[in-house]
Structures are given as structure tokens and as C-alpha cells.
Protein backbone atom coordinates (compact mmCIF):
# COMPACT_ATOMS: atom_id res chain seq x y z
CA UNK A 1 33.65 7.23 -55.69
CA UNK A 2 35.40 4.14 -56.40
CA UNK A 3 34.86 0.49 -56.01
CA UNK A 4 38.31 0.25 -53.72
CA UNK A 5 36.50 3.56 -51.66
CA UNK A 6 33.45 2.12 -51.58
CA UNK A 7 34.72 -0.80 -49.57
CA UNK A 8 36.67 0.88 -47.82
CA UNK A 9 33.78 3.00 -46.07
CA UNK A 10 31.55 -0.36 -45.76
CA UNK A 11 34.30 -1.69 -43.71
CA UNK A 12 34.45 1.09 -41.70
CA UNK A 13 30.85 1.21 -40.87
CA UNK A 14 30.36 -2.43 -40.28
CA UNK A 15 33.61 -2.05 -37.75
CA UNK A 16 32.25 0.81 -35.90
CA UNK A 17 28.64 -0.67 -36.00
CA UNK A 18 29.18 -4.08 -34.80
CA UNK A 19 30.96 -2.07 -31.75
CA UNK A 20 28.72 0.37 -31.15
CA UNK A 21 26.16 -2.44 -30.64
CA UNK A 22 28.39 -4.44 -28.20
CA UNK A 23 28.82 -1.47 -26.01
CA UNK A 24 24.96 -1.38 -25.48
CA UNK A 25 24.10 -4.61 -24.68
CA UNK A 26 21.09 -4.40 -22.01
CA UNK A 27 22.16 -4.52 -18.42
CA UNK A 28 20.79 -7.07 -16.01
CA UNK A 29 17.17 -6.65 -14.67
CA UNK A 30 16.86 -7.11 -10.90
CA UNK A 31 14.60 -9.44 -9.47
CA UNK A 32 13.53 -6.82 -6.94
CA UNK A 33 12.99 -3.32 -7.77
CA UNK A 34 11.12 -0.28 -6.07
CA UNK A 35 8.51 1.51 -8.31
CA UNK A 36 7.71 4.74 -7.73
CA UNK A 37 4.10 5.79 -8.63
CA UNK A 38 1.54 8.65 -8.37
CA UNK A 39 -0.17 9.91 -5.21
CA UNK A 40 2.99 8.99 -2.65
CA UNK A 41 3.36 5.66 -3.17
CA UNK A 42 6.18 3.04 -3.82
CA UNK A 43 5.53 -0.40 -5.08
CA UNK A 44 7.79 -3.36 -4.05
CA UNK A 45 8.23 -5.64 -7.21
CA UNK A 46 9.63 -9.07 -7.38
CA UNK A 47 9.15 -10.29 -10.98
CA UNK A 48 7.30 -8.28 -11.70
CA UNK A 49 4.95 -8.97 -9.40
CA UNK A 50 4.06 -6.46 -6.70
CA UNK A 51 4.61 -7.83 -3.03
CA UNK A 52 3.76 -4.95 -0.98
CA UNK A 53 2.98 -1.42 -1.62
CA UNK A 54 4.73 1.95 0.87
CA UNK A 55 1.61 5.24 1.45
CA UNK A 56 2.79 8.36 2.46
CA UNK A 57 1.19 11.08 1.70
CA UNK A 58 1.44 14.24 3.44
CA UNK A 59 -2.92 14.35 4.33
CA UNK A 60 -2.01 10.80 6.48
CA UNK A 61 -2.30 10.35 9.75
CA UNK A 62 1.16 7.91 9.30
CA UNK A 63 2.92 5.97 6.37
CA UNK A 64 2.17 2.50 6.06
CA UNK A 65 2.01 -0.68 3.95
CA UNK A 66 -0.66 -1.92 2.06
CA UNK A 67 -1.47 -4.70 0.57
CA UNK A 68 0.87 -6.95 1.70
CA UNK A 69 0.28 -9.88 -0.64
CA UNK A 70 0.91 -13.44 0.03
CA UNK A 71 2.36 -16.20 -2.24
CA UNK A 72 -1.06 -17.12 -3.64
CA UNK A 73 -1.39 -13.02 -4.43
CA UNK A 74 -4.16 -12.12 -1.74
CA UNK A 75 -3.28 -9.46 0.20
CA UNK A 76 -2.90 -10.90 4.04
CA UNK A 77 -3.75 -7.70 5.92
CA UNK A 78 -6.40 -5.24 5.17
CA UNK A 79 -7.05 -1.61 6.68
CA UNK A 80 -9.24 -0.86 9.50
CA UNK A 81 -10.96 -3.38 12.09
CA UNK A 82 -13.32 -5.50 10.01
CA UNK A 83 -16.30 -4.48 13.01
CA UNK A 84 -15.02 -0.98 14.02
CA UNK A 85 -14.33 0.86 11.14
CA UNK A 86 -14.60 4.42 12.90
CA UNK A 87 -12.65 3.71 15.89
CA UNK A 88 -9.89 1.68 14.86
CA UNK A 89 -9.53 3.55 11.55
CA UNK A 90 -5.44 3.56 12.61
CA UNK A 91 -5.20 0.07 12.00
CA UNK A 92 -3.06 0.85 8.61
CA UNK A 93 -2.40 -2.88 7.47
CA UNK A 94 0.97 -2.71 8.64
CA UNK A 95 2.45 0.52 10.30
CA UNK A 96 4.74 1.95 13.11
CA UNK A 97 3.36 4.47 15.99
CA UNK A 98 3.21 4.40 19.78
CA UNK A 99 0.41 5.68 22.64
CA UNK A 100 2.56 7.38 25.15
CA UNK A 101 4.89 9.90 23.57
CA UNK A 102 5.63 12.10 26.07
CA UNK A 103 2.00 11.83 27.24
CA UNK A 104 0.49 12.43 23.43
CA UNK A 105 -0.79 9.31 21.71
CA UNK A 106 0.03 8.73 17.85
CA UNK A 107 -1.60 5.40 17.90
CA UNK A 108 -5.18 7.11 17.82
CA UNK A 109 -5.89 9.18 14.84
CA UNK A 110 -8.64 11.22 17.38
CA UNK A 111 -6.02 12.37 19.10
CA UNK A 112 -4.51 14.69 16.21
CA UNK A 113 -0.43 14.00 16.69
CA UNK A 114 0.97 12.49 13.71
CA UNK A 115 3.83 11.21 11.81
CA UNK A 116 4.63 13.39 8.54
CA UNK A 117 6.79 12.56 6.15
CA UNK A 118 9.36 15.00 4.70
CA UNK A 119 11.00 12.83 1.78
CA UNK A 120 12.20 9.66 0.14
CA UNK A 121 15.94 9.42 0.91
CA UNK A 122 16.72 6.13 -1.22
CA UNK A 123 15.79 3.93 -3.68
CA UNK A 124 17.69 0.27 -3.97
CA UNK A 125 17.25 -2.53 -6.32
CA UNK A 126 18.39 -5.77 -6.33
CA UNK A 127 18.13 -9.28 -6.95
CA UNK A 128 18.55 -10.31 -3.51
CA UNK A 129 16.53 -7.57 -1.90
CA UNK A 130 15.10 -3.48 -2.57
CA UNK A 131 15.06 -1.42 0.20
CA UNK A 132 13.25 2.39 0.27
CA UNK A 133 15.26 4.46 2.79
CA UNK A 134 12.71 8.15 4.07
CA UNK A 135 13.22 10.74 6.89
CA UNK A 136 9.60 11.49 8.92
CA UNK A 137 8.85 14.11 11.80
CA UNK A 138 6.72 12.75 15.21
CA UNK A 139 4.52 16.19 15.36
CA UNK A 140 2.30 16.98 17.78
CA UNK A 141 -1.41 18.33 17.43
CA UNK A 142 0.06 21.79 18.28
CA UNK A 143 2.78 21.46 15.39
CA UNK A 144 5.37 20.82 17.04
CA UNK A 145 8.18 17.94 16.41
CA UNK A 146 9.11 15.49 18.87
CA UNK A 147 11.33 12.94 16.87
CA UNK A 148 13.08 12.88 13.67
CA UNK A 149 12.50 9.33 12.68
CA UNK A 150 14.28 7.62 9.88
CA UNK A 151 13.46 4.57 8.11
CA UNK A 152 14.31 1.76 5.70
CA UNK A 153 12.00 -0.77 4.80
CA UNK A 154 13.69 -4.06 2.65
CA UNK A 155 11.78 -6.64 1.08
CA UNK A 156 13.89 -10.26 0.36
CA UNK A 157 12.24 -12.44 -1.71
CA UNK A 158 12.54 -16.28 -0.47
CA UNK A 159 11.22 -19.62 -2.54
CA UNK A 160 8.28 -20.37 -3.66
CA UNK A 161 6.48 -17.18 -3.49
CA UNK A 162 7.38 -16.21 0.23
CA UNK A 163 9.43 -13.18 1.62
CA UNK A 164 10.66 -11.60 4.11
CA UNK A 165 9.92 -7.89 5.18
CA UNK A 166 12.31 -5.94 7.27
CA UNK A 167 12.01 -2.53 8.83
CA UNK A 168 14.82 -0.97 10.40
CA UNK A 169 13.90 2.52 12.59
CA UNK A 170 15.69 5.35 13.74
CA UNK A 171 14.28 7.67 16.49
CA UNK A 172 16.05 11.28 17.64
CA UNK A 173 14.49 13.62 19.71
CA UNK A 174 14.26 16.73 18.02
CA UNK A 175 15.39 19.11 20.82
CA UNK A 176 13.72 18.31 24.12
CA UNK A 177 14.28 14.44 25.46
CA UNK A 178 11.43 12.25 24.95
CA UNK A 179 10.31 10.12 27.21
CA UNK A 180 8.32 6.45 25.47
CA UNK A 181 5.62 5.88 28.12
CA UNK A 182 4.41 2.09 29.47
CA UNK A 183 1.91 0.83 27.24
CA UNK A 184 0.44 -2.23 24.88
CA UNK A 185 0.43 -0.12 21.80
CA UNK A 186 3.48 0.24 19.92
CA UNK A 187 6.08 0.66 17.62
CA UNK A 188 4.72 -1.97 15.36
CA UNK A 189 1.12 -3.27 14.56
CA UNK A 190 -0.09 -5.71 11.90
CA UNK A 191 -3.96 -5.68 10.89
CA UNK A 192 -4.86 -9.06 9.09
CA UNK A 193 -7.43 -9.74 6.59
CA UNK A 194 -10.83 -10.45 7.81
CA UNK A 195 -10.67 -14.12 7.17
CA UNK A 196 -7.42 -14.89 8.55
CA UNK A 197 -8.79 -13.78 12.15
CA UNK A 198 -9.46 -16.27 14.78
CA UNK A 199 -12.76 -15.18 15.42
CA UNK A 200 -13.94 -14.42 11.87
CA UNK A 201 -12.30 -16.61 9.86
CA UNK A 202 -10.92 -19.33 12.20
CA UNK A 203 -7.28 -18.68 11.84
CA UNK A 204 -4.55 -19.36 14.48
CA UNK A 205 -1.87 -17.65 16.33
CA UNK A 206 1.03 -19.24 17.51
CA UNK A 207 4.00 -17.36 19.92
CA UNK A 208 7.76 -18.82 19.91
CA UNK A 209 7.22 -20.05 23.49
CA UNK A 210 4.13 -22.30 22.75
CA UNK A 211 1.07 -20.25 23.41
CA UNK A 212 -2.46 -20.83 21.09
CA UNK A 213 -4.42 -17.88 20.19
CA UNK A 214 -5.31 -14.80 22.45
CA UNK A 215 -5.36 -16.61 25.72
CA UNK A 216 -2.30 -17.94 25.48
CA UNK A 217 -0.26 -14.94 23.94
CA UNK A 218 -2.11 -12.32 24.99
CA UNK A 219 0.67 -9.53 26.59
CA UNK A 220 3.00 -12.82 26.96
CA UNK A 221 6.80 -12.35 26.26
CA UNK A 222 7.94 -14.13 22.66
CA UNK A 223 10.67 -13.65 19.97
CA UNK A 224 8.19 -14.16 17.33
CA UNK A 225 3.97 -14.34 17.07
CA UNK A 226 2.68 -16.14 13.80
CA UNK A 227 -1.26 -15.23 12.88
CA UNK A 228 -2.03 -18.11 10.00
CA UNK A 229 -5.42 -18.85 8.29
CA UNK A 230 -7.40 -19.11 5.16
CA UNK A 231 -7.16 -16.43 2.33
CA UNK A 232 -9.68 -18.78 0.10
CA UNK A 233 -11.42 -22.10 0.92
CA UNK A 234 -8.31 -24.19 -0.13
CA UNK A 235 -5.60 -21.69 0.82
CA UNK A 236 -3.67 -20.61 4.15
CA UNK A 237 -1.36 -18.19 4.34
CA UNK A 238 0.47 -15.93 7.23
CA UNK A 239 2.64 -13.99 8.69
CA UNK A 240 5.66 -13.91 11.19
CA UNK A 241 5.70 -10.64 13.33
CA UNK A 242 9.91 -10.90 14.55
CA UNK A 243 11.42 -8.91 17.19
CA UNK A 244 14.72 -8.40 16.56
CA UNK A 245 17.37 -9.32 20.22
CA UNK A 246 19.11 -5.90 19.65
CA UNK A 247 15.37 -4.22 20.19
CA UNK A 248 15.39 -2.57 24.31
CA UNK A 249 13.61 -5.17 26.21
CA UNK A 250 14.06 -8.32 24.08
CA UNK A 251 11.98 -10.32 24.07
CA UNK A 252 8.90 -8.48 24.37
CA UNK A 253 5.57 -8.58 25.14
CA UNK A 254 2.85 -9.20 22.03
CA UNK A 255 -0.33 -7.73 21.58
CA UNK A 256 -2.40 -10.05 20.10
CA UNK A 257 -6.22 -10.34 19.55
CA UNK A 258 -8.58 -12.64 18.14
CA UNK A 259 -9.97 -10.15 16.15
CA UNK A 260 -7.34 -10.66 13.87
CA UNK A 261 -4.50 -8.08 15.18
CA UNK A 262 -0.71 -8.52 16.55
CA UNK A 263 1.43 -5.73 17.87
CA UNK A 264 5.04 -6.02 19.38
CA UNK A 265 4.41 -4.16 22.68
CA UNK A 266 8.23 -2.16 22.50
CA UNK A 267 7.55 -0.72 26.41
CA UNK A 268 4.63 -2.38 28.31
CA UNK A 269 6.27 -2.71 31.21
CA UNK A 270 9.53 -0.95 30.05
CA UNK A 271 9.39 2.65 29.48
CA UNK A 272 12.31 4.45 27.44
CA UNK A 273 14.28 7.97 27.96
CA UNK A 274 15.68 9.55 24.67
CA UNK A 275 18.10 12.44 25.78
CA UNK A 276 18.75 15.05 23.76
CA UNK A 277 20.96 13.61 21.01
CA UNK A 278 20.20 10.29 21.65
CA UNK A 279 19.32 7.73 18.96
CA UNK A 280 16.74 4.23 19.49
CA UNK A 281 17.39 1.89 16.86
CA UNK A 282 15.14 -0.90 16.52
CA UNK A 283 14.71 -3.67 14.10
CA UNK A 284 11.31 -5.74 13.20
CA UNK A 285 10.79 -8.36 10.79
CA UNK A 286 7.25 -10.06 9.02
CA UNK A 287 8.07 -13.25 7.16
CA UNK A 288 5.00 -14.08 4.88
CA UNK A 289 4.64 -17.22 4.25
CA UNK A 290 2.20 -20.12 2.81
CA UNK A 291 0.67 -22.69 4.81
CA UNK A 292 1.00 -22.88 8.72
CA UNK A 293 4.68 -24.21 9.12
CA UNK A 294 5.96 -25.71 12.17
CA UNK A 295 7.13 -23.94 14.95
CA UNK A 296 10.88 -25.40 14.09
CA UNK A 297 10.28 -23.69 10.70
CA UNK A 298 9.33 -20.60 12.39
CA UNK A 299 11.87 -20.81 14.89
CA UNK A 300 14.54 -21.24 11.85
CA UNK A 301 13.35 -17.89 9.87
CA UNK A 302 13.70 -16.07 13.62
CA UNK A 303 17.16 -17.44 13.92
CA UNK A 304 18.27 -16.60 10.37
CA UNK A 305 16.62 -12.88 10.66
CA UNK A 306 18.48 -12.69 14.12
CA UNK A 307 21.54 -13.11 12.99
CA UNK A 308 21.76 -11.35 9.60
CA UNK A 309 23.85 -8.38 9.23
């Protein structure tokens, strides 16, 4: 081959090369992604750091979320009643159920009805927020279904380490209506680690219309119930359990205990009817936070998850 040839081809090469590595330049990596990983389970990632981790696997009594991990990295809920293990082993961290399902509790896991999921629908990354989108069956301890449920869970990262979780629900009655009977437990419950309890670890709870602890939130109508305390000696952390104003009922009673539990109460008081057909949407969001901010600043992260799209 010639020198002229020789060239020629070099050209080539280096013109086609120098493209071929343009086209591939590395797309963007999202702040927030959703990992999947082995025994049904999805991590939530910001940074690479995980924020809170999605269980559901088929041998559970419900999915749930756990740990869900605070700015300093300690996990700010914890599984099962830190003095009742056996009987309060439904207290999943944080995770959706109800005690009055037309007459059949899924709170208690004695009492065999359960929520089963059937599959992962979605995953979403993103810089401003990931999201995990699954379908789930209400079935009863005879195996039958009451309620096709469907849910997304979205985690939005704020500053300095805090974030804000948001669960949006679906409920359909599979065939039959379905009534939601009157009672303290249910949809939502939050389970906090040991030491952030009142009692145990001399934490505090706070409700949006200015009640302290247990006696003065206990069953009492709020938009919002903060449970703060220590994670170490020189660290206090929390969470925000929001009820959304589009939720039947607004604003509703709170379930909160000492112990170191909170539950929005979705019907004490205020039963619902699902006809055949019909769809209840509701809406609940934890903001987990450091420190024990003001009520204002409390107030502000309602307002802000109130009116979001």
C-alpha cells in the first residue's frame, strides 16, 4: 500500500473514531434511583446512599418499609414493639393496613387476612425524586380478594440530608362492595426506633394543633403528628406523619402512643362504603427530618406537601 493510501485510511479511522466516541458519551446519573435487589426488595438511593428500603415478599403478612434512615444514617423506625415482640409483630416500621375490612382485620397478623403482592408495575429515577409504582390483592384468611390495591411510593430528597416520603394508594373492591369499618387502626402506621419513644428514650410528639405527647394527641384531630428524639447521645432526628386534605375525613384523628407509635386513624369515627367499581384514593406523606424544628417549619413542609401536584 502506499504512503498517499496509507493516509488516507488513518484519516478515515481517526474521523470515524473521534465520532464514534462522541456518540457515547455517558448519560447523566440521577440523584435518585430505585435498586432492585434479591429476596423482594427495592432500595431507594440518593447518592448513593440508601434512604429507605420497599419488602414484599409473597410469605409476608404485608409490604412495608424498612429502614427508613435519617440524615445522620440511623434508621428512625424499627420493626416490632420494642416490649411486645409477639403481639405487635405487625408493627412493620412503616406500612399500610386497616382493622375493620368488612368485619376481617388485616392490622393483626393472628387474624390470617393479608395483603399479597402480585408485581412491581414501575420503576422511576430521577434527580428530583424515584418513585416504585406495584398492584397488591386485600385477601382474606379463606382466600378470597376483597380489594385490588395499587400503589406508588416516591422518595424526594430535600437539603441537608432530609426527605420527604410520599405514598399515594388506590383501593377497588374486587367484586362485592366493601365496607371500611370505625376504628383507630388504619391505613397508615409508623413504628419508631426504640430510643426515639417518649417513654423509652424520652422523645416528643408534637400535633399541628398544639398538643404534647400522648395526652395531648391521643385520637385528637391534626393535619400532621411529628414523633422527634435522640438516635445517639448528641443526635435528634424525626419524622412528620402528613395527611393529605384530599384524604375522606380531613383532618383526621392520630393514633399516637408513648411507646413510640403514630397512626393516621383514616375512619375512627368515619366509616367508608366502596361500591362495586368504586375507587378510594388517598395520599400520606413522612418528612424525615434532623433536629426537632418548629412547628412553623412543620407547618411549612405540610403546606408545601398539600399543595403539590
Amino acid at each position: 500500500m502506499c504512503t498517499s493510501s496509507r493516509i488516507y485510511f488513518l484519516l478515515i479511522f481517526l474521523l470515524f473514531g473521534v465520532t464514534s466516541l462522541s456518540a457515547a458519551q455517558p448519560k447523566p446519573v440521577p440523584r435518585m434511583q430505585v435498586i432492585p435487589l434479591p429476596d423482594n426488595q427495592i432500595s431507594f438511593e440518593c447518592d448513593k446512599r440508601e434512604l429507605t428500603r420497599l419488602h414484599f415478599a409473597p410469605n409476608q403478612q404485608r409490604p412495608f418499609l424498612y429502614p427508613v434512615n435519617g440524615p445522620s444514617g440511623f434508621t428512625l423506625t424499627r420493626m416490632g414493639h420494642p416490649h411486645d415482640p409477639i403481639t405487635h409483630s405487625h408493627h412493620n416500621s412503616v406500612w399500610i393496613s386497616h382493622a375493620a375490612i368488612n368485619g376481617l382485620s388485616f392490622w393483626a397478623d393472628s387474624s390470617g387476612a393479608h395483603i399479597v403482592h402480585q408485581r412491581v408495575e414501575k420503576l422511576s429515577d430521577g434527580d428530583a425524586s424515584a418513585s416504585v409504582e406495584t398492584s397488591a390483592l386485600w385477601r382474606t384468611n379463606d382466600g378470597s380478594d376483597l380489594l385490588k390495591e395499587l400503589r406508588k411510593v416516591t422518595v424526594q430528597p430535600q437539603e441537608n440530608g432530609e426527605w420527604l416520603l410520599v405514598i399515594d394508594l388506590q383501593l377497588t373492591p374486587v367484586k362485592e362492595p366493601v365496607h371500611i369499618g370505625d376504628t383507630a387502626f388504619g391505613m397508615l402506621g409508623v413504628r419508631m426506633a426504640k430510643t426515639i419513644g417518649v417513654k423509652d428514650g424520652g422523645g416528643t410528639i408534637r400535633n399541628s394543633e398544639g398538643g404534647v405527647d400522648e395526652a395531648g394527641c391521643f385520637r385528637k384531630k391534626a393535619r400532621w403528628v411529628d414523633y422527634s428524639g435522640p438516635v445517639t447521645n448528641e443526635i435528634t432526628e424525626g419524622i412528620t406523619l402528613l395527611d393529605h386534605p384530599s384524604n375522606p375525613g380531613h383532618p383526621v384523628p392520630f393514633h399516637v402512643r408513648d411507646d413510640g407509635w403514630m397512626g393516621a386513624a383514616l375512619t375512627f369515627g368515619n366509616p367508608i362504603n366502596l361500591e362495586a367499581g368504586q375507587s378510594l384514593k388517598l395520599k400520606y406523606g413522612l418528612y424525615i427530618h434532623a433536629g426537632a424544628p418548629a412547628t412553623e417549619a412543620l407547618e411549612r413542609q405540610w403546606q408545601i406537601f398539600s399543595t403539590a401536584p
